[in-house]
C-alpha atoms as a PDB file:
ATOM      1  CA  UNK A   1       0.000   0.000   0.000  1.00  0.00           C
ATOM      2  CA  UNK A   2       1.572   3.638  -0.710  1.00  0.00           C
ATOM      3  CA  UNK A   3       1.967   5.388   1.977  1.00  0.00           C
ATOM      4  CA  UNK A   4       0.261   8.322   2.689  1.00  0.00           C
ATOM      5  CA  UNK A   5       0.781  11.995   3.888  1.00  0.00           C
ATOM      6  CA  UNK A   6      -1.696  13.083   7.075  1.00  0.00           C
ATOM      7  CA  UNK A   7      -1.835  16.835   7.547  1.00  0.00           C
ATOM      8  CA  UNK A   8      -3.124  18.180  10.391  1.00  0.00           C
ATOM      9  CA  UNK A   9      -4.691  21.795  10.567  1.00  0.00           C
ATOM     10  CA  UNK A  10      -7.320  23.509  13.296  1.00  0.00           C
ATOM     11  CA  UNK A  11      -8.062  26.403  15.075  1.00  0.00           C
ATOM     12  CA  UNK A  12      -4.828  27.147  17.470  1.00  0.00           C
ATOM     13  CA  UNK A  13      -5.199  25.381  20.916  1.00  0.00           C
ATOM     14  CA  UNK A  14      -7.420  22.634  19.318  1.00  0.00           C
ATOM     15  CA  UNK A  15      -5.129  20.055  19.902  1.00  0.00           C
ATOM     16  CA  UNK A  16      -3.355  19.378  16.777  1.00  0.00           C
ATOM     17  CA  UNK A  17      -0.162  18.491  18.126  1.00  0.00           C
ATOM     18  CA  UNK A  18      -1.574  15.981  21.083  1.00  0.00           C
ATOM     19  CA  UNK A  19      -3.469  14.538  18.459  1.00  0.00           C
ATOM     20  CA  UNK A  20      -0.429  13.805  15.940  1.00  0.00           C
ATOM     21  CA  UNK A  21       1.989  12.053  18.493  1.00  0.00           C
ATOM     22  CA  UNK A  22      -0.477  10.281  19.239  1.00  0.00           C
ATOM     23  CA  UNK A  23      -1.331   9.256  15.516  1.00  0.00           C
ATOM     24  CA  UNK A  24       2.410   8.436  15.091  1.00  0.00           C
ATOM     25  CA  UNK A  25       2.600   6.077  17.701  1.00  0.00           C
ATOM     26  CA  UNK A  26      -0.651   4.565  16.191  1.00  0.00           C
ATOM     27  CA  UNK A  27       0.861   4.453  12.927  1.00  0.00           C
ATOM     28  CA  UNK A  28       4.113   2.879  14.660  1.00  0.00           C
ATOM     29  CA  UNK A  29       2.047   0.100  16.169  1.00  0.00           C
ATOM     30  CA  UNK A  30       0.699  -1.109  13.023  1.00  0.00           C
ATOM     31  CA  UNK A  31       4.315  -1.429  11.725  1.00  0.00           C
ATOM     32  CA  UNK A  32       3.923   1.279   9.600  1.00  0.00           C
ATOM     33  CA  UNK A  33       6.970   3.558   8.984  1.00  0.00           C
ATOM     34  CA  UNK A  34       6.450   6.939  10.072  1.00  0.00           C
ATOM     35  CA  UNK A  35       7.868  10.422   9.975  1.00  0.00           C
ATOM     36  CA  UNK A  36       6.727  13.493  11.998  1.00  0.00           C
ATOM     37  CA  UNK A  37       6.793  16.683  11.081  1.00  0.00           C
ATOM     38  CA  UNK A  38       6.438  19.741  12.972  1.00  0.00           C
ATOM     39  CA  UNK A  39       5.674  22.427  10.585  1.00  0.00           C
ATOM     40  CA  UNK A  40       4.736  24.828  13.876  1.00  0.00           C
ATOM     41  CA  UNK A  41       6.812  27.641  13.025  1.00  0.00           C
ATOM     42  CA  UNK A  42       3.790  30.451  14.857  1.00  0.00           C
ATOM     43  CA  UNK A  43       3.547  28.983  18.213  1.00  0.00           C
ATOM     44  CA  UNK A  44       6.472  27.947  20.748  1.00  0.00           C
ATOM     45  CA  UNK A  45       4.162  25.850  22.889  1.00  0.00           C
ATOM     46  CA  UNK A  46       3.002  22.441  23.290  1.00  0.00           C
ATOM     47  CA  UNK A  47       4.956  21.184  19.636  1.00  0.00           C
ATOM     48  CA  UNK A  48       5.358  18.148  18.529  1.00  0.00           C
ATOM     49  CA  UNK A  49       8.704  18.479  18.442  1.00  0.00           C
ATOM     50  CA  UNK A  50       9.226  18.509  22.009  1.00  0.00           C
ATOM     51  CA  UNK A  51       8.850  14.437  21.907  1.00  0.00           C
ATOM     52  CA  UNK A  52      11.308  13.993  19.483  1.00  0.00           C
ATOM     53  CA  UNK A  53      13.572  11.742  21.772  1.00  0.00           C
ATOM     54  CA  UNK A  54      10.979   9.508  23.454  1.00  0.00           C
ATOM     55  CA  UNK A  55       8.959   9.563  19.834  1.00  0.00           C
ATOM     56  CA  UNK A  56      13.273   8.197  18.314  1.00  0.00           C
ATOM     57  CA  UNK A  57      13.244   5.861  20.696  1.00  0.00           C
ATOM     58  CA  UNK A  58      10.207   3.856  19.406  1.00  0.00           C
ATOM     59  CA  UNK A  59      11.454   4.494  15.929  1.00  0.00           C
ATOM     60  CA  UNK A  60       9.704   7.320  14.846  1.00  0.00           C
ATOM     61  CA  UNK A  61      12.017  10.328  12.411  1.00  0.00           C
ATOM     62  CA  UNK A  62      10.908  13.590  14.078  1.00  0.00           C
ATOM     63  CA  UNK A  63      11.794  16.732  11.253  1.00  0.00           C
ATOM     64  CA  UNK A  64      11.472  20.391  12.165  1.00  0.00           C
ATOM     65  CA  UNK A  65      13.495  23.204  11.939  1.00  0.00           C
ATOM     66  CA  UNK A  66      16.817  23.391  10.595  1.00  0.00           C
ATOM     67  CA  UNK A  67      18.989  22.725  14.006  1.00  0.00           C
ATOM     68  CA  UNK A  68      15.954  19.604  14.979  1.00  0.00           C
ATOM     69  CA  UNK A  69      15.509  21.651  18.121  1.00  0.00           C
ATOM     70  CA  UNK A  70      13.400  20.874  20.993  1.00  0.00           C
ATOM     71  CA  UNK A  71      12.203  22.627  24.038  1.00  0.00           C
ATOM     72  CA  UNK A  72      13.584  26.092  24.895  1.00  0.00           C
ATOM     73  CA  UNK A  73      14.633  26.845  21.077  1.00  0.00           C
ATOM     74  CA  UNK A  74      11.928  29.142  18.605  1.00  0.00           C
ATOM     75  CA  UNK A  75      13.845  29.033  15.215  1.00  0.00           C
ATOM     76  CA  UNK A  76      10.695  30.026  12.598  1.00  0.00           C
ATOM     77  CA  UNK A  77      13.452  28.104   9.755  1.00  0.00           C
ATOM     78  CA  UNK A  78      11.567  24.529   8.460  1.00  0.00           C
ATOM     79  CA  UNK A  79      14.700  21.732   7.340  1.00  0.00           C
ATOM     80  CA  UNK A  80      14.547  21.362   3.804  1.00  0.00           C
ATOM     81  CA  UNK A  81      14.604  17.735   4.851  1.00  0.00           C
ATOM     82  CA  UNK A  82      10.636  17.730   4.912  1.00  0.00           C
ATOM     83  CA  UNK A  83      10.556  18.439   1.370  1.00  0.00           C
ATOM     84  CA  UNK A  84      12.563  15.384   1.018  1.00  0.00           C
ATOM     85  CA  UNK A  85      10.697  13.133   2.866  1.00  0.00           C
ATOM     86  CA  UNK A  86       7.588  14.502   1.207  1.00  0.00           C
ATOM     87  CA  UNK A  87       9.444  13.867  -2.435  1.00  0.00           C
ATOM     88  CA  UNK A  88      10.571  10.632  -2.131  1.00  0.00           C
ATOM     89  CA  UNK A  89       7.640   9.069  -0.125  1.00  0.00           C
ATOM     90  CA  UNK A  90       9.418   6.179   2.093  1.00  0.00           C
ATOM     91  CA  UNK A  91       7.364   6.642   4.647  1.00  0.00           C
ATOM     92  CA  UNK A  92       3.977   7.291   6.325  1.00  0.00           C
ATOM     93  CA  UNK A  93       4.463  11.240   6.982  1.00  0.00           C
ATOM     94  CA  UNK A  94       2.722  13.384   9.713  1.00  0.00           C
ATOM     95  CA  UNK A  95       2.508  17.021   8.912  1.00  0.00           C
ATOM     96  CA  UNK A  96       1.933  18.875  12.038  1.00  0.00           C
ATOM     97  CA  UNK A  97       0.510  22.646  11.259  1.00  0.00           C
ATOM     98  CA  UNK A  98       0.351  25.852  13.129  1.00  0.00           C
ATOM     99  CA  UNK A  99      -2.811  27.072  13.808  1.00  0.00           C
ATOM    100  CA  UNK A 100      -5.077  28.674  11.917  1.00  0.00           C
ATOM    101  CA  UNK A 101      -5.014  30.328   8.700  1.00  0.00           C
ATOM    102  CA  UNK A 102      -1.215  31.868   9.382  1.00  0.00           C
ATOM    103  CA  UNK A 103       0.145  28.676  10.574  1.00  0.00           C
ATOM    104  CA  UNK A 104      -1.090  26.449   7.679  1.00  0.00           C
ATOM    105  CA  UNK A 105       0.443  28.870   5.449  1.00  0.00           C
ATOM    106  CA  UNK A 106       3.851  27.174   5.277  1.00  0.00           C
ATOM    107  CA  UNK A 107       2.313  24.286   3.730  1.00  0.00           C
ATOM    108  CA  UNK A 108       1.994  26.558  -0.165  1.00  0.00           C
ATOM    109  CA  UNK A 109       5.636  25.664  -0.299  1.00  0.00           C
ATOM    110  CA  UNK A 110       5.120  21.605  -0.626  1.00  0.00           C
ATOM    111  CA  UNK A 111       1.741  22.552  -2.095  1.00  0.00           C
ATOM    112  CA  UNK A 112       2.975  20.452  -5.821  1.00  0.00           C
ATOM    113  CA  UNK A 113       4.521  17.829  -3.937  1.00  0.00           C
ATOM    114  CA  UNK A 114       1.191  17.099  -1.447  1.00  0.00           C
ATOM    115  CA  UNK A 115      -0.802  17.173  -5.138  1.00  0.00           C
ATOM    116  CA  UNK A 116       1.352  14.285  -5.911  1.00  0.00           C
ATOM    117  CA  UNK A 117       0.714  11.914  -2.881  1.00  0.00           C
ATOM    118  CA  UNK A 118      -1.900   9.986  -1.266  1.00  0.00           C
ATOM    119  CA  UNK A 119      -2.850  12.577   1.410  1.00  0.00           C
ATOM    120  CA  UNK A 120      -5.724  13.092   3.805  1.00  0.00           C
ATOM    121  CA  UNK A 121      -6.348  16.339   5.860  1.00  0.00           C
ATOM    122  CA  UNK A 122      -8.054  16.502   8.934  1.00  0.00           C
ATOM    123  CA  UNK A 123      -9.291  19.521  10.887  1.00  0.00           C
ATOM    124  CA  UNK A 124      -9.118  18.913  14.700  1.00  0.00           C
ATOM    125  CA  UNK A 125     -12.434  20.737  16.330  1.00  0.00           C
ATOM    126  CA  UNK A 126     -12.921  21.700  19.888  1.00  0.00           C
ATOM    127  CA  UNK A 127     -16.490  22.859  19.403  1.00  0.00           C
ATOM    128  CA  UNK A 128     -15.675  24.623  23.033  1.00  0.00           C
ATOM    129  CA  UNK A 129     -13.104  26.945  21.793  1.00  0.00           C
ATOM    130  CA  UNK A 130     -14.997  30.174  21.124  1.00  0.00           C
ATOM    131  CA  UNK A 131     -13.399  30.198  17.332  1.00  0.00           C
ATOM    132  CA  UNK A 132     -15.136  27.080  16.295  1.00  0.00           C
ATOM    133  CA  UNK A 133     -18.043  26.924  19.003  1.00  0.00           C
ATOM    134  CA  UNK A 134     -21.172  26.998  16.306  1.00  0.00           C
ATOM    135  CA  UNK A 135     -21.801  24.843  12.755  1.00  0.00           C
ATOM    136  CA  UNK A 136     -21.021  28.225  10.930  1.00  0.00           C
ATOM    137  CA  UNK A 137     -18.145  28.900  12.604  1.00  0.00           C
ATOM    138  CA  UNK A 138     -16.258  25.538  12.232  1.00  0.00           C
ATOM    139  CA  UNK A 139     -17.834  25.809   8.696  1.00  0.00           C
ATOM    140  CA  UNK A 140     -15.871  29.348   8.107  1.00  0.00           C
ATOM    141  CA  UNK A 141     -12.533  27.864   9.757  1.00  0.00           C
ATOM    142  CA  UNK A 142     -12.660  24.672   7.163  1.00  0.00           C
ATOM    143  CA  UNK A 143     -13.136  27.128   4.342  1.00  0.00           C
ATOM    144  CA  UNK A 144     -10.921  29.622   5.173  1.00  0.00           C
ATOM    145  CA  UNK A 145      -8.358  27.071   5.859  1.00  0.00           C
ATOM    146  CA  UNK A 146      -8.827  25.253   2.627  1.00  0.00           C
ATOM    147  CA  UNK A 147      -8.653  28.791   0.919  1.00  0.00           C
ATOM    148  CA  UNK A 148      -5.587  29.232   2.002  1.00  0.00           C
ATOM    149  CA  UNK A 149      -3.744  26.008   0.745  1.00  0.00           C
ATOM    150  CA  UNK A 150      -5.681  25.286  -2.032  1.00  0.00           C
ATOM    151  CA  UNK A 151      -6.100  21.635  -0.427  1.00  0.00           C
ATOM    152  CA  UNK A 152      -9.753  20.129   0.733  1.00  0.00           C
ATOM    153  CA  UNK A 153      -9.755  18.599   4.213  1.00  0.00           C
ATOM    154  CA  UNK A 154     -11.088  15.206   4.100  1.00  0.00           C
ATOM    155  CA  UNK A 155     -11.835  14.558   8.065  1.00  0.00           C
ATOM    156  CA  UNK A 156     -12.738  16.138  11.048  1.00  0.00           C
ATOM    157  CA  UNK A 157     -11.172  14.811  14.245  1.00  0.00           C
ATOM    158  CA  UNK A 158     -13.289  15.367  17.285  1.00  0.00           C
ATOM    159  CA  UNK A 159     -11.207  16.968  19.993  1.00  0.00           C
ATOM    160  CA  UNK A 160     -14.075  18.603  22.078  1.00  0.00           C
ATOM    161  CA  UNK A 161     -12.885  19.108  25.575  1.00  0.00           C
ATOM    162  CA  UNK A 162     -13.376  21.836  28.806  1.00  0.00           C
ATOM    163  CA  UNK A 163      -9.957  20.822  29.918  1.00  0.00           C
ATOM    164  CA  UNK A 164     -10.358  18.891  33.772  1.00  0.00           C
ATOM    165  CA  UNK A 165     -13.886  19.766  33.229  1.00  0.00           C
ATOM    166  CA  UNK A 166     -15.128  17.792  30.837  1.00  0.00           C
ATOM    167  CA  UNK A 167     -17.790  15.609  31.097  1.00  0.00           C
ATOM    168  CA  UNK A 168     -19.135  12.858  28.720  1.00  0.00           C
ATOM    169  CA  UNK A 169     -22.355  14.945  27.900  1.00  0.00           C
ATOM    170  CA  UNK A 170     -19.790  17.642  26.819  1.00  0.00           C
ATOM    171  CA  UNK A 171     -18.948  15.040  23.972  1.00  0.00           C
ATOM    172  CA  UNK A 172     -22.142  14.050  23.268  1.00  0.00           C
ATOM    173  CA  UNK A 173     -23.365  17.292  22.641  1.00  0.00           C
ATOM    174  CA  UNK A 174     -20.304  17.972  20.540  1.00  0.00           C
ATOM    175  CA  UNK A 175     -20.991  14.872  18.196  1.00  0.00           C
ATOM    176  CA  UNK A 176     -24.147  16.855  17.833  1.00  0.00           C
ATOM    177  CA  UNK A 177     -22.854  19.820  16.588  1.00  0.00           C
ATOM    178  CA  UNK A 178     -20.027  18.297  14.423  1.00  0.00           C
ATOM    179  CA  UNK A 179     -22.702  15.747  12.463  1.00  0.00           C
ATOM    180  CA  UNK A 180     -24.752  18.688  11.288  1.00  0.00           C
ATOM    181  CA  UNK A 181     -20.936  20.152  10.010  1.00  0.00           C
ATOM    182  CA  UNK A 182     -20.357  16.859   8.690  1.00  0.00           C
ATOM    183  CA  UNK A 183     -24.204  16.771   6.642  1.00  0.00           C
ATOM    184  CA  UNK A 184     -23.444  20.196   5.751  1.00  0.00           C
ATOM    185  CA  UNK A 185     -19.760  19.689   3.856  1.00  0.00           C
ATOM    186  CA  UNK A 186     -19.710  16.071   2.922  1.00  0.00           C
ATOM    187  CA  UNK A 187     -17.029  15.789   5.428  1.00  0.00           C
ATOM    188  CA  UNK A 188     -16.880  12.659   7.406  1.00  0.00           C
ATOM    189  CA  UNK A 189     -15.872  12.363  11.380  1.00  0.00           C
ATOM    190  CA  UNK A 190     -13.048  10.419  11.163  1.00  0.00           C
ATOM    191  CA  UNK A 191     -11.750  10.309  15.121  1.00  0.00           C
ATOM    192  CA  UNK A 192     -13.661  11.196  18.177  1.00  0.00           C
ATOM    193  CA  UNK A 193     -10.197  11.468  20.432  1.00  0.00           C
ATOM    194  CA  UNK A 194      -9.966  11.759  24.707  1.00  0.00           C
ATOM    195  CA  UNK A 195      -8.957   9.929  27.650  1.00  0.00           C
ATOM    196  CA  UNK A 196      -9.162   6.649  28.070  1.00  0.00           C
ATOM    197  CA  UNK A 197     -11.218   7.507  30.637  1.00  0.00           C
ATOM    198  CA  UNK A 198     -13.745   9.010  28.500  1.00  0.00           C
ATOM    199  CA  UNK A 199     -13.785   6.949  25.686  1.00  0.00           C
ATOM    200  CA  UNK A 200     -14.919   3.454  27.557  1.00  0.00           C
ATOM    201  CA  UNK A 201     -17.980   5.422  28.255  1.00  0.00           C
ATOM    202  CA  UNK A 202     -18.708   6.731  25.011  1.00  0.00           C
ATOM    203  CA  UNK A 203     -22.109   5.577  23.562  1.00  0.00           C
ATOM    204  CA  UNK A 204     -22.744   3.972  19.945  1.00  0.00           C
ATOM    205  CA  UNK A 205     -24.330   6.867  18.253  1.00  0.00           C
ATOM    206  CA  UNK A 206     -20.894   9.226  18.916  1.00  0.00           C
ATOM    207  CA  UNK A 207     -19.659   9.231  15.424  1.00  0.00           C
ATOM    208  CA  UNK A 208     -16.095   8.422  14.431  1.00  0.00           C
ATOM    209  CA  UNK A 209     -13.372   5.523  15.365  1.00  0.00           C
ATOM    210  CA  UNK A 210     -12.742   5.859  19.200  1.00  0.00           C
ATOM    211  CA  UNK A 211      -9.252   7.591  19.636  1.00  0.00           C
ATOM    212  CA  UNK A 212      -7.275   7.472  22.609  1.00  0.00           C
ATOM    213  CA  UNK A 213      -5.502   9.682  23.980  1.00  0.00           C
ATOM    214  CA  UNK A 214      -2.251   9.692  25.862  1.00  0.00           C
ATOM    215  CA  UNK A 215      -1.265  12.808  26.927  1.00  0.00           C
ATOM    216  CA  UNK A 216       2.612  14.028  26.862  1.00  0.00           C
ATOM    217  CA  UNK A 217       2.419  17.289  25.463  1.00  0.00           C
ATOM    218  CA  UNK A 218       0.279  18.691  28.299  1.00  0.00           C
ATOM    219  CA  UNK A 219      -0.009  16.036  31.217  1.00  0.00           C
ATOM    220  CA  UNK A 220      -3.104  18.168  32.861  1.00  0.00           C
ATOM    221  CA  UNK A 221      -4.829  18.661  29.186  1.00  0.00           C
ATOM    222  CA  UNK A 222      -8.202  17.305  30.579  1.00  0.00           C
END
């Protein structure tokens, strides 16, 4: 099977980068090979690219700025070495964006390259962040977000949380809101993503495969 490139965009603070260690590792554990990339190049917290060493260890490249930095270092340089991992497609690649429309904007510079791959895109929603709190307003994110790289997004990735507060009802009435998106775009739920904790409880009707979440990024996330 060829293997494919996952970009993942969102509101700022939605998640994104929780969400794609945690996809590597998933990748990983089907034996697939994968490369992360941290494309972040807006925000200096909670990046991917702060697990690069525990994320080597199990096998996983980590690629992000030009000096692989990690913690304590905000170089806004990408290593041309994504562009080569992109080109010669070896691997299963992660592209982890910044948020919103200025942190996705990096990606115009593989935009030929993406064209030529197996790619999917998916939009991680926190229907609790006041940004994408409505069905228009995660509508008007999506758009403006696809606007800007000339790419569709193919999946949404439920991420709907109130930090320590949330509650499984919170979720519910998230999968609410995100299946009239969904109806509205012809854009399928692809993950509903939390806790452990969380997900055990998690009735049939919530739409999407049942993601789990282990936190590293931010160990008091929820």
């Amino acid at each position: 099977m060829q293997n494919k490139i996952y970009i993942i965009v969102g509101h700022y603070g939605s998640g994104k980068s929780e969400f794609a260690v945690n996809f590597a590792k998933k990748l990983k554990q089907e034996n697939k090979e994968v490369c992360l990339a941290d494309l972040d190049i807006v925000n200096p917290y909670f990046r991917s690219r702060e697990m690069r060493l525990s994320l080597i260890k199990l096998g996983i490249d980590v690629i992000s700025d030009t000096l692989n930095s990690v913690k304590g270092l905000d170089m806004p340089y990408l290593s041309p070495a994504i562009k080569g991992q992109i080109v010669h497609n070896k691997k299963n690649m992660i592209l982890d964006c910044g948020g919103d429309v200025v942190g996705i904007r990096v990606l115009k510079q593989f935009y030929q390259e993406i064209k030529e791959r197996n790619y999917e895109i998916y939009m991680i929603v926190n229907v609790y962040r006041p940004e994408t709190s409505t069905v228009d307003k995660i509508i008007e994110m999506k758009n403006k977000l696809e606007n800007e790289i000339g790419l569709s997004i193919t999946g949404f990735i439920n991420n709907s949380n109130f930090l320590k507060q949330t509650s499984i009802d919170d979720i519910i009435n998230a999968d609410k809101l995100l299946k009239e998106v969904s109806q509205k775009t012809n854009v399928p739920i692809i993950y509903i993503s939390a806790l452990e904790k969380y997900i055990k409880q998690l009735p049939d009707k919530v739409s999407g495969e049942r993601f789990v979440l282990n936190l590293s990024l931010r160990t008091d996330w929820l």
